[in-house]
Protein backbone atom coordinates (compact mmCIF):
# COMPACT_ATOMS: atom_id res chain seq x y z
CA UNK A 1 26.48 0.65 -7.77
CA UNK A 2 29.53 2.33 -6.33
CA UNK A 3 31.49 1.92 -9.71
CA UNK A 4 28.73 3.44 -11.40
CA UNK A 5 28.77 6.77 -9.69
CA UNK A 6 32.72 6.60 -10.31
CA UNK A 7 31.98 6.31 -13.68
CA UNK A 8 29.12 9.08 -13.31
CA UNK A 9 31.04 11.15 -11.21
CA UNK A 10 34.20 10.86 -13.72
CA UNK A 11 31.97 11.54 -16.79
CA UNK A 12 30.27 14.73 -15.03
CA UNK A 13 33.81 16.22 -14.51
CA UNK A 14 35.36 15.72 -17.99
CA UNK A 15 32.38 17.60 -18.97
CA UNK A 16 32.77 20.74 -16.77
CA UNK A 17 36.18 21.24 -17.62
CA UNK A 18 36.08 20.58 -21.52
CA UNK A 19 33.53 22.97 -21.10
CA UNK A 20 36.22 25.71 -20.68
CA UNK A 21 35.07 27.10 -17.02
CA UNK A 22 37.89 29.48 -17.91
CA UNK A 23 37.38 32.34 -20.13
CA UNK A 24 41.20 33.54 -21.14
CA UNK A 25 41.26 37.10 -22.04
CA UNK A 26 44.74 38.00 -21.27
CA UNK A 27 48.67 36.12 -20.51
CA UNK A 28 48.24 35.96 -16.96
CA UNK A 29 44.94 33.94 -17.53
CA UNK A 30 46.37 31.39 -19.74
CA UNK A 31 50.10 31.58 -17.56
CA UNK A 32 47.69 30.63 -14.54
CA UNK A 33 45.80 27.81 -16.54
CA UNK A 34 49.39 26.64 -17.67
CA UNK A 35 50.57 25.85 -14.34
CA UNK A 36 47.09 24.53 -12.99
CA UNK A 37 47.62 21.70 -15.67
CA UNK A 38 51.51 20.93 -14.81
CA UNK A 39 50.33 20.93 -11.07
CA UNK A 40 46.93 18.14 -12.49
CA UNK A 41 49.74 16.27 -14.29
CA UNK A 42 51.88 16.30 -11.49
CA UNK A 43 49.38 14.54 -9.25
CA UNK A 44 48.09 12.15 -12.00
CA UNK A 45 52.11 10.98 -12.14
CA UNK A 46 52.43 10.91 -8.91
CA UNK A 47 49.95 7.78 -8.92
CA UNK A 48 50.73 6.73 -12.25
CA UNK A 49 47.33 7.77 -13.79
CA UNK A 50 49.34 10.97 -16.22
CA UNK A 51 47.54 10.59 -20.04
CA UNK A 52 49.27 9.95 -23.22
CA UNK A 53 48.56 13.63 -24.16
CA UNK A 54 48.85 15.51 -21.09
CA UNK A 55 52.30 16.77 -21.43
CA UNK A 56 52.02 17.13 -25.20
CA UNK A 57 48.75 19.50 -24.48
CA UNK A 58 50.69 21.54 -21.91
CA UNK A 59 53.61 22.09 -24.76
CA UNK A 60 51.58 23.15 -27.27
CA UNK A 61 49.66 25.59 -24.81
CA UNK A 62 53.22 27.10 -23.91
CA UNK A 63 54.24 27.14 -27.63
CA UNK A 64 50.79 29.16 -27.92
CA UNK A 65 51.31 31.68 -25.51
CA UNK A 66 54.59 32.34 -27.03
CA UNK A 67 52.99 33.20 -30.07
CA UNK A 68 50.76 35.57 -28.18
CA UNK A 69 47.40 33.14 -28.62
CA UNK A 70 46.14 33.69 -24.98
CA UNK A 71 42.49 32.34 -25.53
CA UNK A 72 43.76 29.50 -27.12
CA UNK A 73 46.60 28.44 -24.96
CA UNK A 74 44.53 29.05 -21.93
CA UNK A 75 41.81 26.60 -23.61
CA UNK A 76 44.19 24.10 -24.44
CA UNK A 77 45.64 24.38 -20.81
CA UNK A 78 42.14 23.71 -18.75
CA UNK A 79 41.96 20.65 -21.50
CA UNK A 80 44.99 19.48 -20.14
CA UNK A 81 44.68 20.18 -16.69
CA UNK A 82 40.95 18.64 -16.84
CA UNK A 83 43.11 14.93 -18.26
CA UNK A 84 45.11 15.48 -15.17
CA UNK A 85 42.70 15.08 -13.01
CA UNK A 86 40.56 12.79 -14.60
CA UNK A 87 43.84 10.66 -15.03
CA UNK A 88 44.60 10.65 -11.21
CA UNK A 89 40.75 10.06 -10.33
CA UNK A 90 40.77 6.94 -13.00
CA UNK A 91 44.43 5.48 -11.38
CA UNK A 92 42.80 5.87 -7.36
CA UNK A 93 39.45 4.94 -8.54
CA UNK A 94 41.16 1.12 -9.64
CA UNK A 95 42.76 0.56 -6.50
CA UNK A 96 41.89 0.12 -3.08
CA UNK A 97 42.91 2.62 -0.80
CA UNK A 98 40.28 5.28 -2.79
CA UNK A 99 43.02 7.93 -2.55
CA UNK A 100 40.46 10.69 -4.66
CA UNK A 101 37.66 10.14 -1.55
């Protein structure tokens, strides 16, 4: 029962955030989503839950802002960030000590 809230609880979250709670309209929006997905993939390394594609998203959402595509780097950002914290709720969620509770 308790792993299938996890599960629920994991699945409701993904959803919100792929959803794009974030609507970019300018830099600062998408320089603010940028560093709210290093900080995610910070704390999914820091308990070795950090995705495949994390760091690759946050790249290309840097390379994007460079070329002046705030929307889109800002959307590609929350992506990111969203893996980051789904990564460190999946790494605590398979050990004992429950660190996301």
């Amino acid at each position: 029962m308790q792993h299938s809230m996890k599960t629920t609880l994991l699945a409701a979250t993904f959803a919100i955030f792929s959803s794009g709670y974030l609507s970019a309209a300018n830099a600062t929006d998408a320089v603010a989503a940028i560093a709210a997905a290093k900080d995610a993939q910070k704390q999914a390394n820091s308990v070795g839950g950090e995705w495949r594609d994390t760091g690759k998203m946050i790249k290309k959402a840097e390379k994007l802002l460079k070329e002046g595509k705030t929307e889109e780097a800002a959307k590609l950002a929350q992506e990111a960030e969203a893996q980051g914290m789904l990564g460190y709720m999946q790494a605590t969620s398979q050990t004992s000590d429950n660190l996301h509770i």
